[in-house]
Each structure stands twice: as structure tokens, then as C-alpha cells.
N, C-alpha and C. Protein backbone atom coordinates (compact mmCIF):
# COMPACT_ATOMS: atom_id res chain seq x y z
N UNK A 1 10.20 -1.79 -17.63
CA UNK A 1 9.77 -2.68 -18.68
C UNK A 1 9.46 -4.08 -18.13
N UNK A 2 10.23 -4.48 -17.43
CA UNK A 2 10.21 -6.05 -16.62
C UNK A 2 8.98 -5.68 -15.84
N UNK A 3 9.13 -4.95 -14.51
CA UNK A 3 8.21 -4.98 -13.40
C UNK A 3 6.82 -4.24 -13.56
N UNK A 4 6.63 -3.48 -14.73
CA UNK A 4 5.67 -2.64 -15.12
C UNK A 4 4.65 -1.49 -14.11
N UNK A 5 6.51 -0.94 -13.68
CA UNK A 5 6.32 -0.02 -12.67
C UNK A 5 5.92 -0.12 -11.06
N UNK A 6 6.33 -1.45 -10.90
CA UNK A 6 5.66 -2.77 -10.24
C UNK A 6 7.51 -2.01 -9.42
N UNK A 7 7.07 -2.48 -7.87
CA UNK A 7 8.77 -2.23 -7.31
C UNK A 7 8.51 -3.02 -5.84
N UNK A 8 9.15 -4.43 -5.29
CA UNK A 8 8.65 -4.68 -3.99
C UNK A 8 9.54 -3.94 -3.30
N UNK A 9 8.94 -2.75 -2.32
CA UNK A 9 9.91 -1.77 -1.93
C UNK A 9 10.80 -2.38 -0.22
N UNK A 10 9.72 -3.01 0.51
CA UNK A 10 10.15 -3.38 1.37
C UNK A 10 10.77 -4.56 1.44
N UNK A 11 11.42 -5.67 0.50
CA UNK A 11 12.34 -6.58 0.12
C UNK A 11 13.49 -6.22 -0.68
N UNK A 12 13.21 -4.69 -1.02
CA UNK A 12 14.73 -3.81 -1.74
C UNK A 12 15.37 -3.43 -0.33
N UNK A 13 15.15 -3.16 0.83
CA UNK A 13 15.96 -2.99 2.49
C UNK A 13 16.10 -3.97 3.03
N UNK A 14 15.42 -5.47 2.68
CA UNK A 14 15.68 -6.40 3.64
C UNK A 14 16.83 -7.00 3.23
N UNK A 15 17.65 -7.57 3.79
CA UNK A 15 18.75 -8.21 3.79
C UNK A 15 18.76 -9.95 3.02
N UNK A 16 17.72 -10.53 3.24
CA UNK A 16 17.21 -11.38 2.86
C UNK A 16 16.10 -11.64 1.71
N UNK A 17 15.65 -10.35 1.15
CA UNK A 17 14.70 -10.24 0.16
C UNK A 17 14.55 -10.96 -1.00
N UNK A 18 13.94 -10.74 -1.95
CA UNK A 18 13.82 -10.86 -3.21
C UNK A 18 15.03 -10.56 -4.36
N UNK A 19 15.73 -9.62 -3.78
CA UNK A 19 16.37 -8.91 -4.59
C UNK A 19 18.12 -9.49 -4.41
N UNK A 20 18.38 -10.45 -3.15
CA UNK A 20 19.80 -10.69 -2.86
C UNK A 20 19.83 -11.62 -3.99
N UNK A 21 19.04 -12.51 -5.16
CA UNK A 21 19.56 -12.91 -6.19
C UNK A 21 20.92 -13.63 -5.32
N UNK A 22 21.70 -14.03 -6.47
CA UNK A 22 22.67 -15.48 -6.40
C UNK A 22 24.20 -14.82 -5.41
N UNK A 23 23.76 -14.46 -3.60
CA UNK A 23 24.78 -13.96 -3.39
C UNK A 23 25.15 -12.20 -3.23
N UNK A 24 23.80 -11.77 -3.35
CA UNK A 24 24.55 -10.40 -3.94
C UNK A 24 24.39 -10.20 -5.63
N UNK A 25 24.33 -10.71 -6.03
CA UNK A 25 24.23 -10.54 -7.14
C UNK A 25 23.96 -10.99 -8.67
N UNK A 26 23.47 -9.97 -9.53
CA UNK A 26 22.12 -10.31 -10.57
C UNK A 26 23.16 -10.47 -11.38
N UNK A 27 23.07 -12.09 -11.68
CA UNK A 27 24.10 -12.64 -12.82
C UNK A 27 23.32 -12.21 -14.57
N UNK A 28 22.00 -11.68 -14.47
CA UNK A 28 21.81 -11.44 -16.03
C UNK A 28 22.03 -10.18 -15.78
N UNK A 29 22.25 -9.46 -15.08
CA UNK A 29 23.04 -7.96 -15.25
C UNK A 29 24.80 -7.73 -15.52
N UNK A 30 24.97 -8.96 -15.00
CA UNK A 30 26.24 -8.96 -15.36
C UNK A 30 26.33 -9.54 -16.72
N UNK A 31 25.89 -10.46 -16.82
CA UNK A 31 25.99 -10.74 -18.41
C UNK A 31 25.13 -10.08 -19.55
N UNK A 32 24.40 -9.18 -19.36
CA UNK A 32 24.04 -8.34 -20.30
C UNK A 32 24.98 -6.69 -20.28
N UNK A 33 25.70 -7.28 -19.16
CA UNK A 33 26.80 -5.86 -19.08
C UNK A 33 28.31 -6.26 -19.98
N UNK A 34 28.52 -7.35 -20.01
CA UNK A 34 29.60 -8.27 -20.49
C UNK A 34 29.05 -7.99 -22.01
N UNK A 35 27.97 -8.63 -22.28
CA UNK A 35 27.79 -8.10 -23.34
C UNK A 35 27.40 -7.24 -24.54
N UNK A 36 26.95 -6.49 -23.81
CA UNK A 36 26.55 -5.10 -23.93
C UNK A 36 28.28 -4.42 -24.58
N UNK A 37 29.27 -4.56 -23.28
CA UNK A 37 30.49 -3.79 -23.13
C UNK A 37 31.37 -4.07 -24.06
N UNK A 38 31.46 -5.88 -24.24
CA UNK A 38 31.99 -6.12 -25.21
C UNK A 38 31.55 -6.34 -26.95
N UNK A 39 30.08 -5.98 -27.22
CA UNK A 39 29.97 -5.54 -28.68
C UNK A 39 30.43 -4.11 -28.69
N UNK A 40 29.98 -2.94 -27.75
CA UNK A 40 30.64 -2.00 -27.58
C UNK A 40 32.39 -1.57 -28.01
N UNK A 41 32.97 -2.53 -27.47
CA UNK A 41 34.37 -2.52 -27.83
C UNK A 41 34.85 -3.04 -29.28
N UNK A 42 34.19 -4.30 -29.76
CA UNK A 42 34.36 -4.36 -30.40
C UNK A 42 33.92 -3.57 -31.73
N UNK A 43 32.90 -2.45 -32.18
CA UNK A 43 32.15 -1.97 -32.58
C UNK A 43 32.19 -0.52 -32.30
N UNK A 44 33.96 -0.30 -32.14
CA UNK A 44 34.39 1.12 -31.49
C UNK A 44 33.81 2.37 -31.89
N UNK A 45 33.65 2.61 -33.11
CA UNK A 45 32.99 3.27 -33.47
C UNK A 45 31.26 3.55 -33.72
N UNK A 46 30.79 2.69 -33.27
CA UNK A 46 29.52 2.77 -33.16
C UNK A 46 29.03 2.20 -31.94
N UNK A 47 29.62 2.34 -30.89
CA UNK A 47 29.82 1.78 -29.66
C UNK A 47 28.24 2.09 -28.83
N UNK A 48 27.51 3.26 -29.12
CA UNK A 48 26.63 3.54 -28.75
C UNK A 48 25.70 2.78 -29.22
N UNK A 49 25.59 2.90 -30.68
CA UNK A 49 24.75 2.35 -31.35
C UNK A 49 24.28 0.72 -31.37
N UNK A 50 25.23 0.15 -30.80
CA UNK A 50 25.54 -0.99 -30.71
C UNK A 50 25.45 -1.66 -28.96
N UNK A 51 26.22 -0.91 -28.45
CA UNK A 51 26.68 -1.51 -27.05
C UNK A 51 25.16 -1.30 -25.78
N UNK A 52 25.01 0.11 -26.28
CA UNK A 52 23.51 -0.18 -24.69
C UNK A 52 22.36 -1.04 -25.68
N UNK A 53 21.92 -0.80 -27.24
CA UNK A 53 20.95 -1.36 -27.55
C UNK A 53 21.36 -2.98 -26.83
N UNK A 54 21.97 -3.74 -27.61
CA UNK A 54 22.20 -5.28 -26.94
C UNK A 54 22.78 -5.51 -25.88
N UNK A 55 22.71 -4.69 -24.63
CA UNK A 55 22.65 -4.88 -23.42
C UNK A 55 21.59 -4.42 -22.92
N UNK A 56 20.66 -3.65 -23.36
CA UNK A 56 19.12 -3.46 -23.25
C UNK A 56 18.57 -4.56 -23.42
N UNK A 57 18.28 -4.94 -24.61
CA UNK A 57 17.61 -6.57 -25.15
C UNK A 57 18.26 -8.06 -24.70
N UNK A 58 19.85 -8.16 -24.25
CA UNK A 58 20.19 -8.67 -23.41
C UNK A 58 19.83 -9.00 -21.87
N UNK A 59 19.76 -7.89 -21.09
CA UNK A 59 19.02 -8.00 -19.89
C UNK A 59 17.79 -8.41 -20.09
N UNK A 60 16.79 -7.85 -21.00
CA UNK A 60 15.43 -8.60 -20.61
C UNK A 60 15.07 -9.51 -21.31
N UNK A 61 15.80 -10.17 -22.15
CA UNK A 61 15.42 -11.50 -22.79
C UNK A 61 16.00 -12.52 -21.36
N UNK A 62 17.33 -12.45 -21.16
CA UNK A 62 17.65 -12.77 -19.77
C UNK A 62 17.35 -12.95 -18.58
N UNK A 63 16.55 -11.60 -18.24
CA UNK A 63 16.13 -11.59 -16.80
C UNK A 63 14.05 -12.23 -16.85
N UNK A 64 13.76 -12.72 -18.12
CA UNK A 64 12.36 -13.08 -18.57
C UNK A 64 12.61 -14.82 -18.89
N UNK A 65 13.83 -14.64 -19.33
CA UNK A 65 13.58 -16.29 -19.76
C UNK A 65 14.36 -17.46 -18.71
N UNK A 66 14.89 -16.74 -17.87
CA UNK A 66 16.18 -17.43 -16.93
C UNK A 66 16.01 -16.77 -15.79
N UNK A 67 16.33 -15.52 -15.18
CA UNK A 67 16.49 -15.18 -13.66
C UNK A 67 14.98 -14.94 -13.11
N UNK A 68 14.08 -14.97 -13.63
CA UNK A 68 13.04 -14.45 -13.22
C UNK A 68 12.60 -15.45 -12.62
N UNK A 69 12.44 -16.62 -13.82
CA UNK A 69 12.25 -18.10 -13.38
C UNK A 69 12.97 -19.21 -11.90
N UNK A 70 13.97 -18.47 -12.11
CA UNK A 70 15.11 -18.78 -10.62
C UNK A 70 14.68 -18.36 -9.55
N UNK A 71 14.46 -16.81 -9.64
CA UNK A 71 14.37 -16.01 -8.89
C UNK A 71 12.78 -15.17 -9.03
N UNK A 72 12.42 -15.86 -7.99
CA UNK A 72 10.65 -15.10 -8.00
C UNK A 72 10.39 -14.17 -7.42
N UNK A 73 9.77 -12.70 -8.10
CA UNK A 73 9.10 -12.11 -7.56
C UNK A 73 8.15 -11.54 -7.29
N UNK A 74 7.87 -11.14 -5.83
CA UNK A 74 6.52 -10.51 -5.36
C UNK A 74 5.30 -9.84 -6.43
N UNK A 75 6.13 -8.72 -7.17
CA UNK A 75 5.45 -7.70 -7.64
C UNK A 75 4.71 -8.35 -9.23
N UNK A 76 5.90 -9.18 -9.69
CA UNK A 76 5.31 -9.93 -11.14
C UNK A 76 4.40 -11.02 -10.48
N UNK A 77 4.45 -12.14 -9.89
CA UNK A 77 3.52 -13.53 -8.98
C UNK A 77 2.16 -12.52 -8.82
N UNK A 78 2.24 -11.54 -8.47
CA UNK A 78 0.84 -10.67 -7.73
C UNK A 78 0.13 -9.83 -9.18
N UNK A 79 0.68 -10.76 -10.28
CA UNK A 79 0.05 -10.59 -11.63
C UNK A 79 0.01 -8.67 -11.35
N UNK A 80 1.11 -8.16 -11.28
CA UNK A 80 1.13 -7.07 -11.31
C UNK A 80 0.39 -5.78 -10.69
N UNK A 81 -0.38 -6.39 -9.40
CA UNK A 81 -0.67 -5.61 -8.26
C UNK A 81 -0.89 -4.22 -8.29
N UNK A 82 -1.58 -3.69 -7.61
CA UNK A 82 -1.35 -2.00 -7.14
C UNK A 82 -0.71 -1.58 -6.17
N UNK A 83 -0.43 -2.69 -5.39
CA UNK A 83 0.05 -3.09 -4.32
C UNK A 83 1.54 -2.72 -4.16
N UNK A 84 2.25 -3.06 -5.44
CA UNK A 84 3.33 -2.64 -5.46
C UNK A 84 4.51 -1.62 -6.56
N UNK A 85 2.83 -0.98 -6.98
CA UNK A 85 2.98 0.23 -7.81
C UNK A 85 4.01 1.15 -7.06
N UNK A 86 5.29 1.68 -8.28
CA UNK A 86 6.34 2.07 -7.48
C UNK A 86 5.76 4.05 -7.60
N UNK A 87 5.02 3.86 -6.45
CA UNK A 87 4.64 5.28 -6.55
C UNK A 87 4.24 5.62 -5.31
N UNK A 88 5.21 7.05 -4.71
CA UNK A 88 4.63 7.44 -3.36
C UNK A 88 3.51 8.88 -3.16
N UNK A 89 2.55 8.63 -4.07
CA UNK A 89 1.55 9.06 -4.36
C UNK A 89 0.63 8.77 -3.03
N UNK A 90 0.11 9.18 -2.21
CA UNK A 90 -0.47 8.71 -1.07
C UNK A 90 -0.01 7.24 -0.29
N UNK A 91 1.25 7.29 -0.36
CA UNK A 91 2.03 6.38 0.33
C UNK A 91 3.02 6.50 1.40
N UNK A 92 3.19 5.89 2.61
CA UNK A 92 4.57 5.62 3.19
C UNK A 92 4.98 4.74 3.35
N UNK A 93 6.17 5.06 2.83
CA UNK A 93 6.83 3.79 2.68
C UNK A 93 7.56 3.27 3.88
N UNK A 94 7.03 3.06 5.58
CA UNK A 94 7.81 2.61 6.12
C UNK A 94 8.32 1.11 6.13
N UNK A 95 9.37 1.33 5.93
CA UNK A 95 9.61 -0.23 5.51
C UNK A 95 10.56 -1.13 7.15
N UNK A 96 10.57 -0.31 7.90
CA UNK A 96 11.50 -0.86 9.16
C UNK A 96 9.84 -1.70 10.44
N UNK A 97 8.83 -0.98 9.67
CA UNK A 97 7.58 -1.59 10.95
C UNK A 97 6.21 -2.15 9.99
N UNK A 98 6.24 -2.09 8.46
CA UNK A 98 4.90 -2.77 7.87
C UNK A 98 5.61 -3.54 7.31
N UNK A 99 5.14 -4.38 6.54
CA UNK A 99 4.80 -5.34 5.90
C UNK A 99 4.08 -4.98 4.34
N UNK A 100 3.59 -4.01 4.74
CA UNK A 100 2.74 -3.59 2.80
C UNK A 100 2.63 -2.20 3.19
N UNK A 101 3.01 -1.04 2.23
CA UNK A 101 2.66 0.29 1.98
C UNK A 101 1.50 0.88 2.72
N UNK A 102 1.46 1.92 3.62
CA UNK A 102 0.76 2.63 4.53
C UNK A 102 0.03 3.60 4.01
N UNK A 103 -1.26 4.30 3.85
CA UNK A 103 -1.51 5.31 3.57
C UNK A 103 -0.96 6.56 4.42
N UNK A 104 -1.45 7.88 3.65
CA UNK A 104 -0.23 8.93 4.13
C UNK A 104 -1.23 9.16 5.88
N UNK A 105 -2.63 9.19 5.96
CA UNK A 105 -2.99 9.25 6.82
C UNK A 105 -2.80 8.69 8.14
N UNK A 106 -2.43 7.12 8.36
CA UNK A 106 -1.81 6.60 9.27
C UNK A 106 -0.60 7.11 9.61
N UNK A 107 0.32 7.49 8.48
CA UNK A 107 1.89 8.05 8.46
C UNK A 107 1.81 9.51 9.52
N UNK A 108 0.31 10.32 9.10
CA UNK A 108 0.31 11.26 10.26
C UNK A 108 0.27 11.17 11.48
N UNK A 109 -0.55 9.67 11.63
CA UNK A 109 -1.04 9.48 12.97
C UNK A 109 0.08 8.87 13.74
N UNK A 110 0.92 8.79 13.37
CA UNK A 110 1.87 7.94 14.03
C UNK A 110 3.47 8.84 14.29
């Protein structure tokens, strides 16, 4: 829904990427898990009904109006690319020697 199938694959292995967010870790995932968990609890009986919907709409009001803005990435900036269409449909994905997605033909040649 966020990346619109959009995935920067070779900054999901780097150590330093896009994706290390604050430390290790995606503070609107945690707080759409916080609150997600806790309408859940409170709302015991309808815990389903209640707890993933507003931790669904939690995360992406969150990760659209605040972390995204913090935290920039590749695949959304590249106004949504083909580039980083998460699909290995005539792709390899070596991610230890490119820089951008390989066709499968080079992947033979090599």
C-alpha cells in the first residue's frame, strides 16, 4: 500500500540502507503495534475487529505523515519507478556486486 509494490531490494541487505530507520528500528511500527495491541486488549472481545484494523490505519497514516518524511526512500523519491518493482520476473537480484537489478540474461552469462 505505502511502496506500491515498489521494494529497494539492494538497501534491504545493506547494513547501512534505507531501511536501518532510527537504529534498527521502525518507530511507526512500533507504535502502530502499541496501538493496534492495546485497543485489541482493551476491546477483548472484538479484539480482531478492532486491534489489526487500527494498527493497519495506524501504520500508514504514520509511516506517510512522519517516518517517510524522516526517513527517505529510494523507491517512493523515484516517483515510483520500474526500477524497483518488487518482482523477479526477468530479474536478478544480485545484490552483493550491482547496484540496480540485472536482467536474467547477464545472470546467465556470469
Amino acid at each position: 500500500m505505502i511502496r506500491k509494490r515498489r521494494l529497494n531490494v539492494h538497501d534491504l541487505y545493506s547494513e547501512d540502507g534505507q531501511f536501518r530507520y532510527d537504529g534498527g528500528w521502525n518507530l511507526a511500527g512500533l507504535l502502530a503495534w502499541a496501538i493496534g495491541g492495546g485497543a485489541a486488549l482493551y476491546f477483548m472481545e472484538y479484539m480482531y475487529l478492532v486491534g489489526f484494523p487500527l494498527g493497519f490505519i495506524s501504520y500508514y497514516v504514520l509511516m506517510k505523515v512522519w517516518y517517510l518524511n524522516k526517513h527517505k526512500q529510494a523507491e517512493i523519491e523515484s516517483n515510483y519507478s520500474d526500477e524497483y518493482l518488487g518482482t523477479t520476473v526477468g530479474r536478478d537480484w544480485d545484490v552483493m556486486h550491482q547496484n540496480s537489478p540485472a536482467s536474467s540474461e547477464h545472470a546467465a552469462s556470469v
